[in-house]
C-alpha atoms as a PDB file:
ATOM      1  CA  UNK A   1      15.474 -22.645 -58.957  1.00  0.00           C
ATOM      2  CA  UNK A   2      15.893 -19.120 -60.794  1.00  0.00           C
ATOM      3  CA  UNK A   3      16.666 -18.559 -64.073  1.00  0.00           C
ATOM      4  CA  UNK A   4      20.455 -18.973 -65.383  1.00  0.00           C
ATOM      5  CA  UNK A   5      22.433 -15.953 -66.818  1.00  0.00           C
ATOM      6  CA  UNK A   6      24.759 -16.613 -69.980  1.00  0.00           C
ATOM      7  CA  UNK A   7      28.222 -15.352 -68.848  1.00  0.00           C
ATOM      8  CA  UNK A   8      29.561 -17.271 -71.738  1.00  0.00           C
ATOM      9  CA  UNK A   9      28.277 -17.998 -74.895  1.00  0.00           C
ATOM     10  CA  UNK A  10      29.406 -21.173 -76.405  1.00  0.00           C
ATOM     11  CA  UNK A  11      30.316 -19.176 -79.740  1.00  0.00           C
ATOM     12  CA  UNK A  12      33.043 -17.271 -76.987  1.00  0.00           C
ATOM     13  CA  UNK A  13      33.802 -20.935 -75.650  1.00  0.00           C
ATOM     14  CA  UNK A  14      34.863 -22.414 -78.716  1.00  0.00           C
ATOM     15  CA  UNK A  15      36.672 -18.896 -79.977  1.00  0.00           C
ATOM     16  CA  UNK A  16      38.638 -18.840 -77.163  1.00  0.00           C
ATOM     17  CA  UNK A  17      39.601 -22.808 -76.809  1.00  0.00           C
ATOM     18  CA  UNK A  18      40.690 -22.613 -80.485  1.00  0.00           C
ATOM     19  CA  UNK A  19      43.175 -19.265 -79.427  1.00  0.00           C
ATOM     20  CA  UNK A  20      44.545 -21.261 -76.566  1.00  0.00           C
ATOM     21  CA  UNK A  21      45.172 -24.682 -78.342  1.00  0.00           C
ATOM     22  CA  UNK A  22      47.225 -22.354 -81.074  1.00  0.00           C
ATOM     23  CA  UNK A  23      48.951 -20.728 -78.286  1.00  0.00           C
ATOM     24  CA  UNK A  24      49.835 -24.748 -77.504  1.00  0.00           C
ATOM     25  CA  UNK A  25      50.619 -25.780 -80.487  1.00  0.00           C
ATOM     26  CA  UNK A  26      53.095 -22.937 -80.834  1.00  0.00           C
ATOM     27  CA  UNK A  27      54.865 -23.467 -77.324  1.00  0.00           C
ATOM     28  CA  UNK A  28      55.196 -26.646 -78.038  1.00  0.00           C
ATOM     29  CA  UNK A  29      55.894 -26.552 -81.990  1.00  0.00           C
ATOM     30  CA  UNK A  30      56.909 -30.510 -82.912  1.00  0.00           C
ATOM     31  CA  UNK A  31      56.649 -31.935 -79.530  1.00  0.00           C
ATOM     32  CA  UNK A  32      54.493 -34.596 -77.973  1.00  0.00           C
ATOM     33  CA  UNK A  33      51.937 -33.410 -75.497  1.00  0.00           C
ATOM     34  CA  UNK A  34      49.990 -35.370 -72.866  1.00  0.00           C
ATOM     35  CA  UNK A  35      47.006 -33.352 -71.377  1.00  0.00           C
ATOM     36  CA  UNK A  36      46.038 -34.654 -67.865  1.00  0.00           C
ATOM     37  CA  UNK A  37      42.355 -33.366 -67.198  1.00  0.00           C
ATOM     38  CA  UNK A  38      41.188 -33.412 -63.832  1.00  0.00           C
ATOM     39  CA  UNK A  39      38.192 -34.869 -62.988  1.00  0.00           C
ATOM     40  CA  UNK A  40      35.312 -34.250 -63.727  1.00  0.00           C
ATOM     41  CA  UNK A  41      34.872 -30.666 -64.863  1.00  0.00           C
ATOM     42  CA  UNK A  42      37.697 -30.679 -67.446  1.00  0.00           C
ATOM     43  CA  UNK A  43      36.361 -33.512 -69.481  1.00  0.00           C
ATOM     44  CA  UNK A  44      34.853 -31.164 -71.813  1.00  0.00           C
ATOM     45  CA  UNK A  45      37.606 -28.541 -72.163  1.00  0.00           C
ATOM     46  CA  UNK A  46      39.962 -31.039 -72.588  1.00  0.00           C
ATOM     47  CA  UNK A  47      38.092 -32.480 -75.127  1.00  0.00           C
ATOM     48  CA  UNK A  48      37.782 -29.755 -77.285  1.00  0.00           C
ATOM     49  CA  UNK A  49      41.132 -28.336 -76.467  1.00  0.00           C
ATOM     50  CA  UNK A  50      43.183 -31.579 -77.352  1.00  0.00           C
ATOM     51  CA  UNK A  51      40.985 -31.538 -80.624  1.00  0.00           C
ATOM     52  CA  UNK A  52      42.082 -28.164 -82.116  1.00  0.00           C
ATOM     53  CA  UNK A  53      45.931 -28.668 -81.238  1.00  0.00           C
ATOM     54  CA  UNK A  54      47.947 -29.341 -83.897  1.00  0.00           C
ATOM     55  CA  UNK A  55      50.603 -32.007 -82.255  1.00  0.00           C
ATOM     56  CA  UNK A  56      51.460 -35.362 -81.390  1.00  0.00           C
ATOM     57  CA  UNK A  57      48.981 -35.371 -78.155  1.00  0.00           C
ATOM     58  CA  UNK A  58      47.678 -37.791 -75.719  1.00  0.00           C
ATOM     59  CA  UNK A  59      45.434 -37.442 -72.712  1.00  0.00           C
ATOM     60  CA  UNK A  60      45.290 -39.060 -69.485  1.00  0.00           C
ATOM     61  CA  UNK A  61      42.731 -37.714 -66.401  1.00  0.00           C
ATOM     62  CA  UNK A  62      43.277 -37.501 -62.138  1.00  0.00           C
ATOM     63  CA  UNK A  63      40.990 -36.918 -59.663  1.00  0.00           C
ATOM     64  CA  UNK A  64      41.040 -35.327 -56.396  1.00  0.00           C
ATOM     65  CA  UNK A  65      38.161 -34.053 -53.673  1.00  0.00           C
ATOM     66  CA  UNK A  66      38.621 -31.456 -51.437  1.00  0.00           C
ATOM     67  CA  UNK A  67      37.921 -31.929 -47.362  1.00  0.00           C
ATOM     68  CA  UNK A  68      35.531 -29.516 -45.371  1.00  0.00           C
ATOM     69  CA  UNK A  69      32.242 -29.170 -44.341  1.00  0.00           C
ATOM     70  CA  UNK A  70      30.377 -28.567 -47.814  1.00  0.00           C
ATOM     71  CA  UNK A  71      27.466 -27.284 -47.136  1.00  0.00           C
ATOM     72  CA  UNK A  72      23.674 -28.238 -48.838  1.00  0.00           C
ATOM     73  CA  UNK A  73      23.348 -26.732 -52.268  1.00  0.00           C
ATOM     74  CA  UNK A  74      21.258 -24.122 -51.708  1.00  0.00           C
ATOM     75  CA  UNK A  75      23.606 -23.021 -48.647  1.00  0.00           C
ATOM     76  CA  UNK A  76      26.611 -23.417 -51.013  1.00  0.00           C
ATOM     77  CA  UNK A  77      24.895 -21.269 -53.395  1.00  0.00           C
ATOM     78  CA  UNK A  78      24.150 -18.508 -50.940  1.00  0.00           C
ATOM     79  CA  UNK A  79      27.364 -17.898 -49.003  1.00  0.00           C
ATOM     80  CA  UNK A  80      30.076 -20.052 -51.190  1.00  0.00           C
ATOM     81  CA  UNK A  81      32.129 -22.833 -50.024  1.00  0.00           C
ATOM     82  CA  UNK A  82      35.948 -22.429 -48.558  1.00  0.00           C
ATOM     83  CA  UNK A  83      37.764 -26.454 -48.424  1.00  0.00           C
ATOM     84  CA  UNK A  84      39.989 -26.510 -45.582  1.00  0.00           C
ATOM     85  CA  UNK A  85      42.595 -26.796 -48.111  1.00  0.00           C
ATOM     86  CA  UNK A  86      43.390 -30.269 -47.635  1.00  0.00           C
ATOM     87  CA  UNK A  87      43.076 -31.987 -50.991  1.00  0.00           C
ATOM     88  CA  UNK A  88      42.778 -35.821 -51.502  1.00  0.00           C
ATOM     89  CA  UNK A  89      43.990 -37.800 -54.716  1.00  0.00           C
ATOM     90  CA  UNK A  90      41.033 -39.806 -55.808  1.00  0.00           C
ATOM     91  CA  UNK A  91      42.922 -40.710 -58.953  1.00  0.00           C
ATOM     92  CA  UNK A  92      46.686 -40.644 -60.157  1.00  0.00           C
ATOM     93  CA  UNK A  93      47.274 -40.939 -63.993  1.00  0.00           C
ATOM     94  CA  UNK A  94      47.677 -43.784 -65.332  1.00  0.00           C
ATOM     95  CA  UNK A  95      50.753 -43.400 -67.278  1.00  0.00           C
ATOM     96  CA  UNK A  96      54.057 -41.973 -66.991  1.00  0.00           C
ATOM     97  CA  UNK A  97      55.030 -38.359 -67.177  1.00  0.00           C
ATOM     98  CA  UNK A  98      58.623 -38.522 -66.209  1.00  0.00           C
ATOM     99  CA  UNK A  99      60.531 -36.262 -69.206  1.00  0.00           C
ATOM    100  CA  UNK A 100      57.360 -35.387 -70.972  1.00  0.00           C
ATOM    101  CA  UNK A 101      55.339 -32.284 -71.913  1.00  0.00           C
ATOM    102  CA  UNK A 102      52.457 -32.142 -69.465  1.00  0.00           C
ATOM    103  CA  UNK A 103      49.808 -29.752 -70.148  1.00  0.00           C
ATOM    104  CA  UNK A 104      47.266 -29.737 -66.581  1.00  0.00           C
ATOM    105  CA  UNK A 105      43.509 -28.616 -67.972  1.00  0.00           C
ATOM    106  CA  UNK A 106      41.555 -27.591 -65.220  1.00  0.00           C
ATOM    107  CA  UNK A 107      37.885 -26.360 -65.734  1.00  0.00           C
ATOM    108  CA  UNK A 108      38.550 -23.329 -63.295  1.00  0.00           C
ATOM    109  CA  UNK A 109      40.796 -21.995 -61.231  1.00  0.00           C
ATOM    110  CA  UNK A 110      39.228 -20.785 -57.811  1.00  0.00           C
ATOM    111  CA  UNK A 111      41.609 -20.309 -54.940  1.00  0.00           C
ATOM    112  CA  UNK A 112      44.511 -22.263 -55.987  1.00  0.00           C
ATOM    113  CA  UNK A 113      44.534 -24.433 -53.498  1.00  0.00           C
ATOM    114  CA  UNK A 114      43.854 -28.002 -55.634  1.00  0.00           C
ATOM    115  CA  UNK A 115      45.896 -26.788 -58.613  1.00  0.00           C
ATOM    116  CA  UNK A 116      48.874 -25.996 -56.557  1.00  0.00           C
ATOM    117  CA  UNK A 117      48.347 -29.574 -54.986  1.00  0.00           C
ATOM    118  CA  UNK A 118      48.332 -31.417 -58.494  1.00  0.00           C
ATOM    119  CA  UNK A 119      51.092 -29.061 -59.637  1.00  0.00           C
ATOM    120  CA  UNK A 120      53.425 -30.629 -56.999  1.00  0.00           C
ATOM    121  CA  UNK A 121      52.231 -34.202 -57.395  1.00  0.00           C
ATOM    122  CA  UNK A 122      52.787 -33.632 -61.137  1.00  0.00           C
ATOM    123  CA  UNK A 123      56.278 -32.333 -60.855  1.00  0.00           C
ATOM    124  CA  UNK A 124      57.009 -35.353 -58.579  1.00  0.00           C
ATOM    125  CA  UNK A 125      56.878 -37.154 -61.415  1.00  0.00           C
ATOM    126  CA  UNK A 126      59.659 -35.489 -63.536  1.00  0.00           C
ATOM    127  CA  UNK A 127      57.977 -33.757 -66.520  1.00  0.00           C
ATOM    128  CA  UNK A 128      60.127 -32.021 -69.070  1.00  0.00           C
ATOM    129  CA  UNK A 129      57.933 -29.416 -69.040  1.00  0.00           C
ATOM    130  CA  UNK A 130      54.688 -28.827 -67.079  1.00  0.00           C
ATOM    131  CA  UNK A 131      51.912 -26.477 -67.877  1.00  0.00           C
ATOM    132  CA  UNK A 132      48.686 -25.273 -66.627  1.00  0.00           C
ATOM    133  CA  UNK A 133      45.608 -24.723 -68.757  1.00  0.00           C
ATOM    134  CA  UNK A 134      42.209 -23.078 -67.059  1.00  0.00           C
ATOM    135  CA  UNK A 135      39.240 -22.347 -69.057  1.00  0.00           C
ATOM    136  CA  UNK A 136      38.326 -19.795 -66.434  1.00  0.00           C
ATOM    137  CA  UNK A 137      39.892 -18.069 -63.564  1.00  0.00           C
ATOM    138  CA  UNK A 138      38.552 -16.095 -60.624  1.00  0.00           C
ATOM    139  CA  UNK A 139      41.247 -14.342 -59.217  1.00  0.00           C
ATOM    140  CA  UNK A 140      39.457 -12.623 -56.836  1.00  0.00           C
ATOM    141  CA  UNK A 141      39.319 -15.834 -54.544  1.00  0.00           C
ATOM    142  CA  UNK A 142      42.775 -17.038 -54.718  1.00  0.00           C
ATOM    143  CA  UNK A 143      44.548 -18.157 -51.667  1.00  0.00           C
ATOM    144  CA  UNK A 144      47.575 -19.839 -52.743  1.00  0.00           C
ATOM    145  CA  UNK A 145      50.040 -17.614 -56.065  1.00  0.00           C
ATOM    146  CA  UNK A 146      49.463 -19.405 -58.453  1.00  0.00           C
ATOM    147  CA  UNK A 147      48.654 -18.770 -62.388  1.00  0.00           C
ATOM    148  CA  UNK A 148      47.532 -20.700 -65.373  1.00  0.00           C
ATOM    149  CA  UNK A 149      50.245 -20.498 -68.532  1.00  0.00           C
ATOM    150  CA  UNK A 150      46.609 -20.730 -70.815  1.00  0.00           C
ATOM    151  CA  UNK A 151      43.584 -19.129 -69.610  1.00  0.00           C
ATOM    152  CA  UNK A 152      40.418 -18.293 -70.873  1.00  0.00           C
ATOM    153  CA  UNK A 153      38.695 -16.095 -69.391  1.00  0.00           C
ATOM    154  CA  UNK A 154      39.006 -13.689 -65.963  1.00  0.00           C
ATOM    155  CA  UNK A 155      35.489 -14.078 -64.122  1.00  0.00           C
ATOM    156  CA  UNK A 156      33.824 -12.166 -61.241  1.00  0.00           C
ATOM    157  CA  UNK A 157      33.442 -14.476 -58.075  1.00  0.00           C
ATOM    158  CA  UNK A 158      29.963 -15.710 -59.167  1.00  0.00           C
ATOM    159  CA  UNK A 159      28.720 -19.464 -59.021  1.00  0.00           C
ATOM    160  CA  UNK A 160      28.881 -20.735 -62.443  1.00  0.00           C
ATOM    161  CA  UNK A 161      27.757 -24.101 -64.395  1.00  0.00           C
ATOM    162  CA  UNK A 162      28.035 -25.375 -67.790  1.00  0.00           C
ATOM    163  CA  UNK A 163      30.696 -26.764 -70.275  1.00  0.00           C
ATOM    164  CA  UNK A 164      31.617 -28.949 -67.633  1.00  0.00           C
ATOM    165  CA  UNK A 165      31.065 -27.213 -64.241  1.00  0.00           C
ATOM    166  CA  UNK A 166      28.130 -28.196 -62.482  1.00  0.00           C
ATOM    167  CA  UNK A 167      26.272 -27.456 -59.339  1.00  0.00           C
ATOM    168  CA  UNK A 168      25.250 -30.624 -57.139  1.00  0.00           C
ATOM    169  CA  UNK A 169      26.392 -32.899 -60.096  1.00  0.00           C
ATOM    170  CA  UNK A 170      23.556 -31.190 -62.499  1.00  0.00           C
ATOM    171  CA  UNK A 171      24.366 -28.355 -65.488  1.00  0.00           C
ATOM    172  CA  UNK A 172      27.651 -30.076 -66.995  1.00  0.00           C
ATOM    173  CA  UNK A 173      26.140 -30.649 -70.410  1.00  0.00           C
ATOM    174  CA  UNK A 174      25.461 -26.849 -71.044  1.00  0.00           C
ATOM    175  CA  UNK A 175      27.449 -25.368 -73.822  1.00  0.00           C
ATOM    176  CA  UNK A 176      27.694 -22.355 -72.589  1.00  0.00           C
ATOM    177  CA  UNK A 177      28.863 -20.965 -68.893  1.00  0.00           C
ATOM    178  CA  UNK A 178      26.098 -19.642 -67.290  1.00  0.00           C
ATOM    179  CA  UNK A 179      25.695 -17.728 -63.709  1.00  0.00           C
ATOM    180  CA  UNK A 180      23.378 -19.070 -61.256  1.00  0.00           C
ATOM    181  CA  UNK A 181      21.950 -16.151 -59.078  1.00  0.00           C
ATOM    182  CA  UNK A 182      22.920 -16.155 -55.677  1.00  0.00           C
ATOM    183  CA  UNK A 183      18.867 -14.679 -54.712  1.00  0.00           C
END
C-alpha cells in the first residue's frame, strides 16, 4: 500500500472539535443534550466532542449498513463506491428521544443518503430539537440536500482514514485524517 497524506493534522482535529462543541454549548445554553453517534466511525468524534461541551450531556450510538455491490478494497479505492441508497438499521438507540435535544455526530458526510435516513428515523421519535454534527463533509458527492448544523471541515472527494474512518476496517486509530492515494 502507498504512503498516506496528512489532510488533517490532529492539532486541526482537536482545534476544530473544541470550536464546534462551543458552538453546542451555546445553542443549547442550559439544556440537556444526548449525542447519538453512529456506528462505528463517530466513536471518536463523539468522544471528544461530548468531552469539551459544557452541558448536561449524554450519549447513546445506532448503526446502519448501506446495500450495494461494494466492491474489493483496492477496487473501492480506485473508482469509489456509490450504495444503492437503500440503508439498513443495524442498531436503534437504546433510549428515548421523544422531547429531547438530539445532537446526530456523524464521522462524514458523503452523499447524504444515510444521514437523511437517520434524520427521519430520528425525528420519528419526537425530539425537541434535532441536530446534525459532521466532522467532515464532501459536498462534492452529495445526492440527497442535506447539511450538517456543525461541521468541521469541507474536503475534496478523496478517500480518507483516521480519527475514526477507516478503510477495510484498518486506519481508525490514527489521530489525524489522512488521504490514501487513489495510484
Amino acid at each position: 500500500m502507498t504512503e498516506l497524506k496528512v489532510l488533517l493534522s490532529r492539532d486541526e482535529i482537536a482545534k476544530r472539535v473544541n470550536e464546534l462543541a462551543a458552538e453546542i454549548t451555546r445553542d443549547f445554553a442550559g439544556e440537556a443534550v444526548i449525542f447519538v453517534g453512529v456506528l462505528k466511525g463517530a466513536a471518536i468524534f463523539l468522544a471528544d466532542l461530548s468531552r469539551a461541551v459544557k452541558l448536561d450531556a449524554t450519549f447513546d450510538f445506532i448503526g446502519v449498513s448501506s446495500y450495494g455491490n461494494r466492491p474489493s478494497p483496492p477496487q473501492e479505492l480506485k473508482a469509489g463506491w456509490d450504495s444503492t441508497g437503500e440503508v439498513k438499521l443495524t442498531k436503534d438507540v437504546d433510549q428515548s428521544m421523544q422531547g429531547k435535544n438530539i445532537v446526530l455526530v456523524e464521522d462524514i458526510l458523503d452523499t447524504g443518503l444515510t444521514l437523511t435516513y437517520l434524520k427521519k428515523l430520528l425525528e420519528a421519535h419526537q425530539p425537541r430539537r434535532l441536530k446534525i454534527a459532521a466532522l467532515l463533509d464532501k459536498p462534492s458527492r452529495r445526492k440527497m440536500p442535506i447539511q450538517g448544523d456543525y461541521v468541521g471541515f469541507q474536503i475534496p472527494d478523496e478517500f480518507v482514514v483516521g480519527y475514526g474512518l477507516d478503510y477495510a476496517e484498518r486506519y481508525r486509530n490514527l489521530a489525524d485524517i489522512c488521504i490514501i492515494p487513489r495510484e
